[in-house]
Every structure is written in C-alpha cells, then in structure tokens.
Protein backbone atom coordinates (compact mmCIF):
# COMPACT_ATOMS: atom_id res chain seq x y z
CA UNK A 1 25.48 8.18 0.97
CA UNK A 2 29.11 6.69 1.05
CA UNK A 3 30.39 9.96 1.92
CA UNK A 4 28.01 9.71 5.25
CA UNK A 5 28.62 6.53 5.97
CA UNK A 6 32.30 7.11 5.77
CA UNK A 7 32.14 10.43 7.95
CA UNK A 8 29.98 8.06 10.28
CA UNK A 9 33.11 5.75 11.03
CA UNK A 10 32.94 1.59 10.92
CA UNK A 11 29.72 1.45 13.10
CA UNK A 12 27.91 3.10 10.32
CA UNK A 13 27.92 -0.10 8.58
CA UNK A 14 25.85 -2.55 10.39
CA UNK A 15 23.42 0.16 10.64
CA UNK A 16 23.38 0.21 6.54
CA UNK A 17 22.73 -3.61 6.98
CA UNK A 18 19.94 -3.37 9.37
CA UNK A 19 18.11 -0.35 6.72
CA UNK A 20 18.65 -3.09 3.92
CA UNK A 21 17.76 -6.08 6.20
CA UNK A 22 14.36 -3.80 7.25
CA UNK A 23 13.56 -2.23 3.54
CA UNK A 24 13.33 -5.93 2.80
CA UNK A 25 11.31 -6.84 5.23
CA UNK A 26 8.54 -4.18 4.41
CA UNK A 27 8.56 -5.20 1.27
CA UNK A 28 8.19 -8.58 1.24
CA UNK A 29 5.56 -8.05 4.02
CA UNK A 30 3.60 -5.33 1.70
CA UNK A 31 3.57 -8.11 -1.15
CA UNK A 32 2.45 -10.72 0.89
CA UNK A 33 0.07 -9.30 3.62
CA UNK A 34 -2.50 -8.62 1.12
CA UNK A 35 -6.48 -9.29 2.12
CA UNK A 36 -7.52 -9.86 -1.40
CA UNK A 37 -4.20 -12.82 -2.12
CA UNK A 38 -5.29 -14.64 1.60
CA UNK A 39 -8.73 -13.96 1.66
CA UNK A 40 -10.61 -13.56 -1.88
CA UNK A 41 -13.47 -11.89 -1.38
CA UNK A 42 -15.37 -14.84 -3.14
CA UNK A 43 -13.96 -18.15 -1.56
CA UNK A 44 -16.60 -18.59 0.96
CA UNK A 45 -19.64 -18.05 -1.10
CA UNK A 46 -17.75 -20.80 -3.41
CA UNK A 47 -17.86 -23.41 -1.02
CA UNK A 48 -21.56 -22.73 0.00
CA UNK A 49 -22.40 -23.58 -3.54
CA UNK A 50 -20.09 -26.46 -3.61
CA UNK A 51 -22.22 -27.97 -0.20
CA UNK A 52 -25.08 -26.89 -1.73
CA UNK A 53 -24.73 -28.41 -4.82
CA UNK A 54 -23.67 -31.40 -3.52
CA UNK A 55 -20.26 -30.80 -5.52
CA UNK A 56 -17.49 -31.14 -2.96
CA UNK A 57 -15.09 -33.74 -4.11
CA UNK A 58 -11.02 -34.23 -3.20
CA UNK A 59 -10.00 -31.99 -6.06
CA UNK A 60 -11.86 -29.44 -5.25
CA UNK A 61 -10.72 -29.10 -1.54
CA UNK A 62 -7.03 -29.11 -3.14
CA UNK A 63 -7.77 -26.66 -5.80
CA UNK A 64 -9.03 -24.79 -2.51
CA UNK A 65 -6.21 -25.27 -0.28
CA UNK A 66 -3.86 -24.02 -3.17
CA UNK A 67 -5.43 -20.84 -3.58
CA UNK A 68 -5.01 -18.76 -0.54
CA UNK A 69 -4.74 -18.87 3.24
CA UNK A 70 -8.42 -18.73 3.48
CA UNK A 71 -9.05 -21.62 1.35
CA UNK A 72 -5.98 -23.73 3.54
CA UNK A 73 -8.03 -23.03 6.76
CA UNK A 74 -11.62 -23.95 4.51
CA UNK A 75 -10.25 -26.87 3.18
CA UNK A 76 -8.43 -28.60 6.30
CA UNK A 77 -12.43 -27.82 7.85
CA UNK A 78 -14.48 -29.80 4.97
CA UNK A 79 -11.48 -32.76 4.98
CA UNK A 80 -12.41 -33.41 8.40
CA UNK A 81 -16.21 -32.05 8.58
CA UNK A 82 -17.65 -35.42 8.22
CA UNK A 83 -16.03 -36.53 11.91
CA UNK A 84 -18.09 -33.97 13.77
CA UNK A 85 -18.25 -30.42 15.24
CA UNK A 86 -15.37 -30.94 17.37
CA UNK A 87 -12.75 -32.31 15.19
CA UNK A 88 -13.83 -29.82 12.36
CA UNK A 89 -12.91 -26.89 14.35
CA UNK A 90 -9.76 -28.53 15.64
CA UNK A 91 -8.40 -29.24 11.84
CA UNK A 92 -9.77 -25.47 11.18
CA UNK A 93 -7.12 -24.21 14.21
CA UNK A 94 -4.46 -26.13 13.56
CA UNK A 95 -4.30 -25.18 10.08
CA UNK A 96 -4.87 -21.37 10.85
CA UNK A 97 -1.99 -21.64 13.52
CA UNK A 98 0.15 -22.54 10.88
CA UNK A 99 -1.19 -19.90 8.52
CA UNK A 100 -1.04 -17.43 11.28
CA UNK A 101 2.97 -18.47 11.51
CA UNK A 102 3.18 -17.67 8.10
CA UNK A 103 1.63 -13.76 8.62
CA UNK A 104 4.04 -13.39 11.21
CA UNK A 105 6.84 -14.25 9.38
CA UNK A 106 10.13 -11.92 9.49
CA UNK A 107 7.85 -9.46 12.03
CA UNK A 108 10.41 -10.13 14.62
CA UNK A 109 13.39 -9.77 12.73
CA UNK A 110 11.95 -6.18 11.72
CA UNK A 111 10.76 -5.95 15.65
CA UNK A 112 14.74 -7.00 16.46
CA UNK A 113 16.13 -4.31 13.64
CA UNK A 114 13.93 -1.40 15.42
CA UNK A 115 15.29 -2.17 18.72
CA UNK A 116 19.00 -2.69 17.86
CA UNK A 117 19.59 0.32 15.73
CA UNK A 118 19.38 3.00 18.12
CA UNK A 119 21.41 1.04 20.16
CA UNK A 120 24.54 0.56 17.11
CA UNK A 121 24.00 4.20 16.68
CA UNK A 122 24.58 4.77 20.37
CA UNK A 123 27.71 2.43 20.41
CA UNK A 124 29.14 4.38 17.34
CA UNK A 125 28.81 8.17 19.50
CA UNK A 126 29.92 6.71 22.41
CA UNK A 127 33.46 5.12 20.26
CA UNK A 128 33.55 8.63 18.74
CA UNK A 129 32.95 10.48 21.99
CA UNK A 130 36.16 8.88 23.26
CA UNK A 131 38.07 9.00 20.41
CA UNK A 132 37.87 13.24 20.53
CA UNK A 133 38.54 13.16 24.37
CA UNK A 134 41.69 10.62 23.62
CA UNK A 135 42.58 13.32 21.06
CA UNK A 136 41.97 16.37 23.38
CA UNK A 137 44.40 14.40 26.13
CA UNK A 138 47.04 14.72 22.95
CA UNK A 139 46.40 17.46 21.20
CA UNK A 140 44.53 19.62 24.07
CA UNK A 141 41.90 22.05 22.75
CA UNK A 142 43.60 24.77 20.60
CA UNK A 143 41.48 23.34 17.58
CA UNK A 144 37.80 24.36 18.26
CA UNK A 145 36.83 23.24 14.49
CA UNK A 146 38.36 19.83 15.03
CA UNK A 147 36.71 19.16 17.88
CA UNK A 148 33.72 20.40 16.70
CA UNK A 149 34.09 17.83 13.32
CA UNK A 150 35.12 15.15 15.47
CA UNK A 151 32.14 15.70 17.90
CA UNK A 152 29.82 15.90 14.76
CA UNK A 153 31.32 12.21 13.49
CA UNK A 154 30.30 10.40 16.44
CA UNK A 155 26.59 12.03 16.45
CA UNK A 156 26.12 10.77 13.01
CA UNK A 157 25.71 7.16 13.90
CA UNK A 158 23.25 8.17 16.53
CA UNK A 159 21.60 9.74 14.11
CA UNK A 160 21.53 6.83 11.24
CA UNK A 161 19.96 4.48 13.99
CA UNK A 162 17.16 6.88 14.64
CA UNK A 163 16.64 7.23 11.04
CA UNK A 164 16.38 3.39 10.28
CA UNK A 165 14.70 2.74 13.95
CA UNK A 166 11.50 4.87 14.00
CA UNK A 167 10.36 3.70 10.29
CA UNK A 168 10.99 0.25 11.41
CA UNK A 169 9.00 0.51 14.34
CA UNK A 170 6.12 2.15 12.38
CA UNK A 171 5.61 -0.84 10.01
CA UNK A 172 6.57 -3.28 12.48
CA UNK A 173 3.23 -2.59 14.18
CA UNK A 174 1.43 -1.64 11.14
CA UNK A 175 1.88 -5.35 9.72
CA UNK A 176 1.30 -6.75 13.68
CA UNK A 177 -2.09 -4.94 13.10
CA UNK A 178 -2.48 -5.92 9.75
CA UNK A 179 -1.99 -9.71 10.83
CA UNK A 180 -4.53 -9.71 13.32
CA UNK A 181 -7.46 -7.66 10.89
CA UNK A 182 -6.85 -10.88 8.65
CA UNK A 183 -6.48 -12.90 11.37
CA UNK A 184 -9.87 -12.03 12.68
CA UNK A 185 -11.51 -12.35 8.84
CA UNK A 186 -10.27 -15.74 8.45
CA UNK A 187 -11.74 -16.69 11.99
CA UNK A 188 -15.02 -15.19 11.17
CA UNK A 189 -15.29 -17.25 7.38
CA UNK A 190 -14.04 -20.05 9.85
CA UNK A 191 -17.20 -20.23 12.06
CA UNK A 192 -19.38 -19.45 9.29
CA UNK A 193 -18.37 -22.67 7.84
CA UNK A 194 -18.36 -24.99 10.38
CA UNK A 195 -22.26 -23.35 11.21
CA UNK A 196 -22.91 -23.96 7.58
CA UNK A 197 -21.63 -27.46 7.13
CA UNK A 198 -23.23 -28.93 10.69
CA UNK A 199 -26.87 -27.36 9.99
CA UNK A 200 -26.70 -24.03 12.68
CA UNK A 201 -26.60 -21.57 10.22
CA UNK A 202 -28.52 -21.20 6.55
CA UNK A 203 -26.34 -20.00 3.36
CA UNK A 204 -26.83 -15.80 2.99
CA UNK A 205 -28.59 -15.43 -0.19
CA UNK A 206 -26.76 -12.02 -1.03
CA UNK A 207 -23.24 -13.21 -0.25
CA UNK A 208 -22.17 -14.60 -3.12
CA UNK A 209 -23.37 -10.83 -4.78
CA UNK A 210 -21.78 -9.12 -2.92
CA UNK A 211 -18.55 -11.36 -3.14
C-alpha cells in the first residue's frame, strides 16, 4: 500500500483520507442503522398494554424515549396525546424530524467523498500528464520505458479515486434506502398510535405474539 501510494505521487494522499474518512462512515452507519436497535419489534405492542392497562405514567414514557428511535417518536405522541388529535401528531413529527436527522447523519459527507474522489484522482493524472510532457520537452522521447512509467504514475491516482468512489456510492444509497424503509416503519407504528390512543382503531390481538 505505501509503495502505491508513493508511485501515485502527493495527490494519492487525500484520496487515502477520503477511503478512511468513507470506511468510517459505513461503519458507523452499519452499527447504527439497525431496525431491531430503532425499532424493537415489541415497543408498540408495549404501549398498547400500557393504555390498556391503564399503566402509562411519566417514567414509563422516559424509560420509552430512552430506548430507541421508535420509542422517542411514541413517547413525544402519549406526552402530548391528552391535547388532541392535532397536537399529538404534531409532537409525533417533530420528534421524528429530529430522529430522521439523526438517520441521515454523515450520509452526505459519504455522498461528498463519492463525488470528490474521482475528481482528486483526475487532478493527480492530469499533474502527472504534464509532468511527462515537461520531461519529454527536456529529455525528448529516446526513453520509451520512462515514459511509459511516468504515464503509468499519473493513471494511478485516477485509478485510486475510482476504487474509493464506486464503493462509496454503493453504500451511500444503500443507507439513503435503508433510512427511508425505517423511516416508513416508524411512520406506520406512528399512526397506529395516535388511532389507538384517540379511539379509531382497536388494539390487534396477535401483535404482541407476533412481536
């Protein structure tokens, strides 16, 4: 690897940044963007037998809110179901648009790495590209090898932005898609809710089962 980079020239260097900055990124991303950490399969079925019970209480709501991004969105709903319809589902999307923030965290850095790579690797053939035609004016041609090597540097950085660009660009939509499947979970345990709590919609008897 430090034998590339160095045959690669200075530009090769921000390009190792960006694969570091990126591998980061998906990593992070993979630990956090995970259905069962914001959306246990068993928080809503809790709640109905919290309501139905007659069991709701302040601690509850903050052992709920502390538990996943489901349970934020649930909790900021029941704080504020007793004011009405209305100002239930506004407290449920204002606290999802800050949860949704939160999915979408350091997606546009990785969007921003995809998109600049290709474009340091680029930079680094076309500083290459004139350093072997500067040469050439000196030296003229007589050394087919050399120019060959030198021509073979400055395509390396071209190359080490395509190789950090196109995986970047695959997860970078891969988590945009995964955001907006749990995007579209939490909105759906959401409405249920706010049907449940204001009368519109009677508890599923074989949810909590199959939770």
């Amino acid at each position: 690897m430090q034998e590339l980079v160095q045959s690669g020239g200075w530009m090769m260097l921000p390009i190792l940044i960006c694969s570091v900055v990126a591998l980061a990124i998906v990593a992070e991303r993979f630990w956090t963007l995970r259905p069962s950490r914001l959306a246990p399969a068993g928080t809503l079925a809790e709640v109905q037998g919290w309501l139905k019970k007659g069991q709701l209480s302040d601690e509850r709501l903050e052992t709920l809110k502390s538990q996943s991004a489901l349970g934020v969105i649930l909790a900021a709903g029941l704080a504020n179901a007793r004011h009405g319809r209305e100002i239930m589902k506004e407290s449920i999307q204002e606290a999802a648009t800050g949860v949704v923030h939160d999915l979408e965290k350091y997606l546009a850095t990785l969007g921003s790495v995809a998109a600049i790579t290709p474009l340091l690797g680029l930079l680094g053939t076309v500083v290459g590209m004139i350093d072997v035609f500067a040469a050439i004016m000196i030296h003229g041609t007589g050394d087919a090898a050399q120019l060959a090597g030198g021509i073979s540097q400055a395509l390396l950085t071209t190359a080490g932005g395509l190789v950090v660009a196109i995986p970047a660009i695959f997860f970078h939509r891969f988590f945009v898609r995964r955001v907006e499947e749990i995007t579209v979970g939490l909105e759906q345990n959401a409405v249920h809710l706010v049907d449940l709590v204001h009368g519109d919609r009677e508890p599923e008897q074989g949810q909590g089962a199959k939770s």
